[in-house]
C-alpha atoms as a PDB file:
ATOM      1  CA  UNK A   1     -28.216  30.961   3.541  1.00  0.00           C
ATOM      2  CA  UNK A   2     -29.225  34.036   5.319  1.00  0.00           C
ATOM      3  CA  UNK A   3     -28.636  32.611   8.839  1.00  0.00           C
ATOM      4  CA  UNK A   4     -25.132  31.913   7.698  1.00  0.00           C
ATOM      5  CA  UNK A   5     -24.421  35.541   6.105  1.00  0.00           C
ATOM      6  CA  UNK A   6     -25.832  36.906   9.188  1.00  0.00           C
ATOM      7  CA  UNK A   7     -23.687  35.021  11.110  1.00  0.00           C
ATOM      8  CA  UNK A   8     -20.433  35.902   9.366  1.00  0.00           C
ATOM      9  CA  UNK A   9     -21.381  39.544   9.275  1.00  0.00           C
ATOM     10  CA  UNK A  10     -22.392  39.561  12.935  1.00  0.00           C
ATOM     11  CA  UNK A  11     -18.902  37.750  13.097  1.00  0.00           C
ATOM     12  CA  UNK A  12     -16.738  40.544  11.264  1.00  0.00           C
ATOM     13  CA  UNK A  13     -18.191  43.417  13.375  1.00  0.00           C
ATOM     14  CA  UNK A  14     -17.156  41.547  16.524  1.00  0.00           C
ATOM     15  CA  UNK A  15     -13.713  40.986  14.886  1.00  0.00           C
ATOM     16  CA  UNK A  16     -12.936  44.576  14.308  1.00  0.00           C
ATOM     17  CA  UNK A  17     -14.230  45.746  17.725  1.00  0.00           C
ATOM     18  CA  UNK A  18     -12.907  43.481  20.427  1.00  0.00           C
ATOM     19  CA  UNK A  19     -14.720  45.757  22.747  1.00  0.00           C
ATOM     20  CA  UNK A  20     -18.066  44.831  21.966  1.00  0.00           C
ATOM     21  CA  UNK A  21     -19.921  42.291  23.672  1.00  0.00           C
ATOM     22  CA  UNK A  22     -21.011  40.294  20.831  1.00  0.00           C
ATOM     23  CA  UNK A  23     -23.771  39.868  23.110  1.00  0.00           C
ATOM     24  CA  UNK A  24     -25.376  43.022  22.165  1.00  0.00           C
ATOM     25  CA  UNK A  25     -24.757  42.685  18.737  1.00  0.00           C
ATOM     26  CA  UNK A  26     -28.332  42.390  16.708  1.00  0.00           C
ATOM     27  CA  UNK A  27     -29.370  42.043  13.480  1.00  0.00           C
ATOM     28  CA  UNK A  28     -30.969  45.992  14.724  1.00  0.00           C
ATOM     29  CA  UNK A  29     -27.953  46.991  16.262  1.00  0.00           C
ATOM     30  CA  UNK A  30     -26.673  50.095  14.605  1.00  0.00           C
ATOM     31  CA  UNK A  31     -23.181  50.112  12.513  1.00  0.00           C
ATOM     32  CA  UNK A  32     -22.588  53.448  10.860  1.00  0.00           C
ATOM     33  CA  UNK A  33     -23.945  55.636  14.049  1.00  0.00           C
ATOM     34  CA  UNK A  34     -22.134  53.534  16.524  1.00  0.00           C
ATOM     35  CA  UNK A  35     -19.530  53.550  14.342  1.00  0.00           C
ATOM     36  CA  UNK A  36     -18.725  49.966  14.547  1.00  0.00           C
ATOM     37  CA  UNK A  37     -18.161  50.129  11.122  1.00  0.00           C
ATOM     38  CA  UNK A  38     -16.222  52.961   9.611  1.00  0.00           C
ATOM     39  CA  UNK A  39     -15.594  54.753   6.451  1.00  0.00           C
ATOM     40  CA  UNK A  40     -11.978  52.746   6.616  1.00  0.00           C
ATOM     41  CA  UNK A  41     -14.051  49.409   6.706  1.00  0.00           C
ATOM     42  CA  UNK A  42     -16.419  49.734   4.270  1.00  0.00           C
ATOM     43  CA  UNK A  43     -14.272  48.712   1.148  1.00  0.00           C
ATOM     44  CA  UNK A  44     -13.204  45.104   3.678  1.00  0.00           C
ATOM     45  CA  UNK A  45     -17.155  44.859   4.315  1.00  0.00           C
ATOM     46  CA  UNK A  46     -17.731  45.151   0.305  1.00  0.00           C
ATOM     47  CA  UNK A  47     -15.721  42.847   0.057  1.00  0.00           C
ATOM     48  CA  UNK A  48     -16.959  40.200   2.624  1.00  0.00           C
ATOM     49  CA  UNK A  49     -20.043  40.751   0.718  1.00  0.00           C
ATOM     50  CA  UNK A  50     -19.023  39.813  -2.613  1.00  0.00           C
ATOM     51  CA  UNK A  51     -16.964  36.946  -0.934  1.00  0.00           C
ATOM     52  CA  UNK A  52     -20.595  35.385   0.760  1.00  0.00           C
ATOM     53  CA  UNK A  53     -22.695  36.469  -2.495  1.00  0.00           C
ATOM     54  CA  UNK A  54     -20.312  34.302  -4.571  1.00  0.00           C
ATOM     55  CA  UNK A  55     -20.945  37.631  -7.477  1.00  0.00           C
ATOM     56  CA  UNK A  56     -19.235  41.371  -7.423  1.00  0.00           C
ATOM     57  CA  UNK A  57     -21.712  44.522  -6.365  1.00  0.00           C
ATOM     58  CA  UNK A  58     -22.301  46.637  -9.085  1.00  0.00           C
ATOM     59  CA  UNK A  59     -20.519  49.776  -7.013  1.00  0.00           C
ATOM     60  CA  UNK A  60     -23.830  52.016  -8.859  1.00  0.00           C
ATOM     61  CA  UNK A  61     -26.003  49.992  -6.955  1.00  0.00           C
ATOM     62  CA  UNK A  62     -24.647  51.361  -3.575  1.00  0.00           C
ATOM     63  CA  UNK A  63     -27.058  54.243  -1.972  1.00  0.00           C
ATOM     64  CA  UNK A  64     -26.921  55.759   1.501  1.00  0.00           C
ATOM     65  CA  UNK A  65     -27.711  53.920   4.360  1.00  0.00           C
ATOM     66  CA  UNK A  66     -26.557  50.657   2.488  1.00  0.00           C
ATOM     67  CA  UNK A  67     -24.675  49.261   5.887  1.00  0.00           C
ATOM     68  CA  UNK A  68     -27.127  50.818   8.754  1.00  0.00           C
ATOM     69  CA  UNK A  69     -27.468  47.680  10.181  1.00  0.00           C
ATOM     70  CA  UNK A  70     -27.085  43.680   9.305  1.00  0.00           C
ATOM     71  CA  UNK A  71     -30.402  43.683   8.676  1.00  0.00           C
ATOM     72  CA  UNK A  72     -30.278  46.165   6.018  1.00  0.00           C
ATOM     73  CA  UNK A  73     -27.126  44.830   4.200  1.00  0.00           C
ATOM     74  CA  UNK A  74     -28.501  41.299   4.317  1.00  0.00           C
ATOM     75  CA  UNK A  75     -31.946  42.971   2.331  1.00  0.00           C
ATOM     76  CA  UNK A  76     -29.758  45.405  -0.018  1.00  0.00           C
ATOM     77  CA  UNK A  77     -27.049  42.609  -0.701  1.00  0.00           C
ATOM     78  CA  UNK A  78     -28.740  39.213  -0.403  1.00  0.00           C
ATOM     79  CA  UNK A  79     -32.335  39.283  -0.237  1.00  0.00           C
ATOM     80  CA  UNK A  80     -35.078  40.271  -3.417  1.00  0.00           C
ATOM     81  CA  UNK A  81     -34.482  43.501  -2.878  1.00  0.00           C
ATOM     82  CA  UNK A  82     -30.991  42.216  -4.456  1.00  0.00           C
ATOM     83  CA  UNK A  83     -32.090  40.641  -6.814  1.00  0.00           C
ATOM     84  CA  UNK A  84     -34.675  43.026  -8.070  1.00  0.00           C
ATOM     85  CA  UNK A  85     -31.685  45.572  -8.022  1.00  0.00           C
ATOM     86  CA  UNK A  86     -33.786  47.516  -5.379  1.00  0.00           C
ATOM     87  CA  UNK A  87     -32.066  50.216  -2.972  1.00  0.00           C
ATOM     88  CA  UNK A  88     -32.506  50.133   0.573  1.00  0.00           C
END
């Protein structure tokens, strides 16, 4: 499952910046900084998320540094750190 959520988040960054090679895209590649994802996307992201966990996110569960990078929403949304209710 991971591969595939990686995928489809790698996917919705490219969407929103046509821009972007999705090339350079990583799992590493920084969203907030580079701000390939914004404030104004965060709520759509949250709600990809929810969509590919198949389950809501508990909005008290959300800490800074949540979306850094694919990597780190794929650990703080769908990994153990998930499901042990873990912040990243």
């Amino acid at each position: 499952m991971s591969a595939e959520v990686r995928t489809a988040l790698r996917e919705w960054v490219a969407v929103r910046n046509p821009d972007l090679d999705p090339a350079t895209l990583t799992d590493q590649t920084p969203l907030i900084s580079t701000r390939l994802v914004t404030s104004l996307h965060v709520v759509e992201l949250l709600l990809l998320i929810e969509e590919l966990r198949a389950a809501p996110v508990d909005p008290r569960s959300l800490a800074p540094g949540a979306f850094t990078d694919i990597d780190t929403i794929v650990r703080a949304f769908f990994g153990q750190d998930a499901a042990a209710g873990v912040r990243p």
